[in-house]
C-alpha atoms as a PDB file:
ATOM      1  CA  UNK A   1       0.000   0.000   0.000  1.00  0.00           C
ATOM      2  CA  UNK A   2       1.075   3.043  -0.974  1.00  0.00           C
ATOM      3  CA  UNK A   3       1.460   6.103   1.520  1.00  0.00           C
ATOM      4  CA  UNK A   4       2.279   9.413   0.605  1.00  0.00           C
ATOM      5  CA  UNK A   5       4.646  11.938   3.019  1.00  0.00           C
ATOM      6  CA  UNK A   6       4.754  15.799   3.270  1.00  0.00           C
ATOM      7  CA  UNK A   7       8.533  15.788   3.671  1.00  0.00           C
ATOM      8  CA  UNK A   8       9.972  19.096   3.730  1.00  0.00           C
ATOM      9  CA  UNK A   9      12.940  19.721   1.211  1.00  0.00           C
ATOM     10  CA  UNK A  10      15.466  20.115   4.118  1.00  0.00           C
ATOM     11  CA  UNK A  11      14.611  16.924   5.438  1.00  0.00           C
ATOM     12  CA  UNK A  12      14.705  14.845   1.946  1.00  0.00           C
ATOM     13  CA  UNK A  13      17.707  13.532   2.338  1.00  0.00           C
ATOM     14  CA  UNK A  14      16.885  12.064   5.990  1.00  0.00           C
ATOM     15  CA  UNK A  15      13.501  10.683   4.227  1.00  0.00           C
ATOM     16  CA  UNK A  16      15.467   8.888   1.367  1.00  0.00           C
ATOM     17  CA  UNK A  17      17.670   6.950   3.380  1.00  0.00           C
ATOM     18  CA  UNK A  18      14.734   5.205   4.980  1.00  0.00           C
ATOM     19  CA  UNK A  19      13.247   3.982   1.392  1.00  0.00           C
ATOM     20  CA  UNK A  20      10.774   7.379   1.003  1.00  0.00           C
ATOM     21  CA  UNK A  21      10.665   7.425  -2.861  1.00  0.00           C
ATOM     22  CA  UNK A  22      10.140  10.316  -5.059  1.00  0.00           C
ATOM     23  CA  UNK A  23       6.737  10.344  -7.450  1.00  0.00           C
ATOM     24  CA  UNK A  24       7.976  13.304 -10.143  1.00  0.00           C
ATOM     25  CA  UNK A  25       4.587  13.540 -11.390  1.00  0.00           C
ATOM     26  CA  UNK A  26       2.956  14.215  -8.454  1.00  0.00           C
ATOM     27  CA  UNK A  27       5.566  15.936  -6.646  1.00  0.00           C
ATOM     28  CA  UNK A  28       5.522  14.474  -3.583  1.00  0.00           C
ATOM     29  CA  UNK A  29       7.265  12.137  -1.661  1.00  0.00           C
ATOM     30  CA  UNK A  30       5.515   8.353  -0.793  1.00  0.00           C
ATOM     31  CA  UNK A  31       6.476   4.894   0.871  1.00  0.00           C
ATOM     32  CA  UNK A  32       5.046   1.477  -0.327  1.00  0.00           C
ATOM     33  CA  UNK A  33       4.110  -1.672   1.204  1.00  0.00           C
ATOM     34  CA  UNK A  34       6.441  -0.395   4.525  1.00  0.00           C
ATOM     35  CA  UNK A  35       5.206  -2.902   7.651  1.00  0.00           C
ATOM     36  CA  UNK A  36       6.748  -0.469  10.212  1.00  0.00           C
ATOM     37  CA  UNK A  37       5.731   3.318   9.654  1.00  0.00           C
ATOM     38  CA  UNK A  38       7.574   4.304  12.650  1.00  0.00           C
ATOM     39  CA  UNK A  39       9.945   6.405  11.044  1.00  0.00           C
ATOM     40  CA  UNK A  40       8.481   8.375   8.413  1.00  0.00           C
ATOM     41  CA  UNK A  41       5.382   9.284  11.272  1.00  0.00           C
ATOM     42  CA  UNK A  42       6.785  12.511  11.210  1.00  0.00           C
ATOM     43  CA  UNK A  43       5.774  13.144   7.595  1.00  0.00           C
ATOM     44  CA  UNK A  44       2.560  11.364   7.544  1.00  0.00           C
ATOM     45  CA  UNK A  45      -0.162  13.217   6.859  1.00  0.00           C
ATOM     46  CA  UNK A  46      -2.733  14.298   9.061  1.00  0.00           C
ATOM     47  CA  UNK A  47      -6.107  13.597   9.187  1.00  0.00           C
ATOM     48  CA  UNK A  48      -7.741  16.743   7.491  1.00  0.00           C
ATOM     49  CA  UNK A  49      -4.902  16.498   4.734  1.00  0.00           C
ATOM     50  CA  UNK A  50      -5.610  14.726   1.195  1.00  0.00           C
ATOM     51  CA  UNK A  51      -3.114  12.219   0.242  1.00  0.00           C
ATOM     52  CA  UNK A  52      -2.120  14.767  -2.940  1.00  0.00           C
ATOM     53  CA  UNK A  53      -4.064  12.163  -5.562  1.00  0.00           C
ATOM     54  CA  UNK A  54      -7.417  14.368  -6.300  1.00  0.00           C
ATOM     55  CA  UNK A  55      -7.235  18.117  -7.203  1.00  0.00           C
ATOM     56  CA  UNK A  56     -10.057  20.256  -6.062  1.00  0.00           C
ATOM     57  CA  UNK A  57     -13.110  20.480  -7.688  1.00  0.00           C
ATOM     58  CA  UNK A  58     -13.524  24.477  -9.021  1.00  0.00           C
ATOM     59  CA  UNK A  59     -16.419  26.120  -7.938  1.00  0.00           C
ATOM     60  CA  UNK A  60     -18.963  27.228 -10.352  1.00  0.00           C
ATOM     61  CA  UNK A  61     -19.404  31.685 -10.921  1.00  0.00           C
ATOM     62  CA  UNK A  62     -18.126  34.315 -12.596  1.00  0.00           C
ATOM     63  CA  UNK A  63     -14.247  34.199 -13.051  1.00  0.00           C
ATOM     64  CA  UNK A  64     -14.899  37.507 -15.105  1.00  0.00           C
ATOM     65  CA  UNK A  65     -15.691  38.590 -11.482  1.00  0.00           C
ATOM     66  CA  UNK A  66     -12.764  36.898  -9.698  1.00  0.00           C
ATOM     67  CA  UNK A  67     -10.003  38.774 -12.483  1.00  0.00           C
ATOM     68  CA  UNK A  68     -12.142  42.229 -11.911  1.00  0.00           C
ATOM     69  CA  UNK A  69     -11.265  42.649  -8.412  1.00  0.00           C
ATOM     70  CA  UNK A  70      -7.513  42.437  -9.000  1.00  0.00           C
ATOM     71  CA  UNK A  71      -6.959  39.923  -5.991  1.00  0.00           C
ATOM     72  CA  UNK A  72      -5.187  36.572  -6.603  1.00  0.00           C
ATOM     73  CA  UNK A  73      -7.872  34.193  -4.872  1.00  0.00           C
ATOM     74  CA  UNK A  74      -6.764  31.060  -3.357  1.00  0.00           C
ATOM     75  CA  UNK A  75      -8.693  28.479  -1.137  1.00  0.00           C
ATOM     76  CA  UNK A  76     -12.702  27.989  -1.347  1.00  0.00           C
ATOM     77  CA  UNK A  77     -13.477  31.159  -2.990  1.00  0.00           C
ATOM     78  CA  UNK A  78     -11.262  29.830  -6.000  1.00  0.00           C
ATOM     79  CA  UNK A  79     -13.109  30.218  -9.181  1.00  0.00           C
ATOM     80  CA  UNK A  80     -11.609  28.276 -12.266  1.00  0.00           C
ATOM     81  CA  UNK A  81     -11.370  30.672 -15.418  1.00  0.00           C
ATOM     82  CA  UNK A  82     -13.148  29.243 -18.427  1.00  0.00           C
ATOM     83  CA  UNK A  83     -10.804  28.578 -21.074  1.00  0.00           C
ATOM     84  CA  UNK A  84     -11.335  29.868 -24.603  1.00  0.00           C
ATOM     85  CA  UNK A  85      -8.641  28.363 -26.648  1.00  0.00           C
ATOM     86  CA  UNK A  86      -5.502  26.545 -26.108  1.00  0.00           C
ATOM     87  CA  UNK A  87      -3.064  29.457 -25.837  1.00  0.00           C
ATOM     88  CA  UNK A  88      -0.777  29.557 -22.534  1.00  0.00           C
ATOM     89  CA  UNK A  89      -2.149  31.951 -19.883  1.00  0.00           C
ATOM     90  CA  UNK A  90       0.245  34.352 -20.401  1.00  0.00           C
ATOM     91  CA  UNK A  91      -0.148  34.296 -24.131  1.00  0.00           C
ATOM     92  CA  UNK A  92      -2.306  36.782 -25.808  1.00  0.00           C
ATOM     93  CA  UNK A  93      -3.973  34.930 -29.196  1.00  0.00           C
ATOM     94  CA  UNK A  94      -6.382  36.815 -30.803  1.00  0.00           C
ATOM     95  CA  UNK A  95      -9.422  34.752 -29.718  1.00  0.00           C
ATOM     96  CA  UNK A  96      -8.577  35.505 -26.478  1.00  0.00           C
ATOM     97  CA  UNK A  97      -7.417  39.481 -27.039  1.00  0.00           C
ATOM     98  CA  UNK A  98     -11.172  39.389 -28.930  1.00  0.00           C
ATOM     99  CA  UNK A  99     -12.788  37.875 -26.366  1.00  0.00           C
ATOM    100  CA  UNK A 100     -11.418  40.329 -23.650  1.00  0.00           C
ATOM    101  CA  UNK A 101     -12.575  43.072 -25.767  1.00  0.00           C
ATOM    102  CA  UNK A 102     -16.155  41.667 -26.616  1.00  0.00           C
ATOM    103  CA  UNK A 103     -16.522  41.194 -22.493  1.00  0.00           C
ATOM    104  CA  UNK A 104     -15.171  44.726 -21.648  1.00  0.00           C
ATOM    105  CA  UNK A 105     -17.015  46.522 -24.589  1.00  0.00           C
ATOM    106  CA  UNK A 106     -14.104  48.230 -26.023  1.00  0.00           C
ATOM    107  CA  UNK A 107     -13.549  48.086 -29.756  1.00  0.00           C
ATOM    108  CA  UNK A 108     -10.197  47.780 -31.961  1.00  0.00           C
END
């Protein structure tokens, strides 16, 4: 079974040379099939903590709203953007630069 740590970069080392392994995609540290937890107990995550496997679930509103206010929201009041296109978020295609426009009602 696998169980996943919240080992702190200082101590990775320390974690490593008890068998913690590092999962790259996840970016977090983990231990499998380990009989005696004793020594990683100090990275095992507590009981309101997610193991790191499911991301949150976006809430549903305005994200027009959430980029008007100029405050970087984190946490519950989170509000995914909706995605036009496929561009990187700091790229500026023109769907999007159109888009931005249409929403604001400013014209070329």
């Amino acid at each position: 079974m696998r169980t996943n740590l919240k080992v702190p970069f200082a101590e990775k080392e320390e974690a490593k040379k008890l068998g913690a392994k590092w999962d790259a995609a996840r970016k977090i540290w983990y231990v499998e099939d380990k009989s005696d937890m004793a020594p990683f107990a100090k990275w095992a995550p507590r009981r309101h903590e997610t193991s790191g496997a499911a991301e949150p679930t976006p809430k549903t509103g305005s994200a027009r709203n959430q980029q008007s206010t100029g405050k970087f929201i984190v946490g519950s009041e989170y509000v995914q953007p909706v995605r036009v296109c496929a561009c990187l978020p700091w790229d500026v295609c023109d769907k999007c630069q159109n888009l931005e426009r249409s929403q604001n009602g400013t014209k070329n």
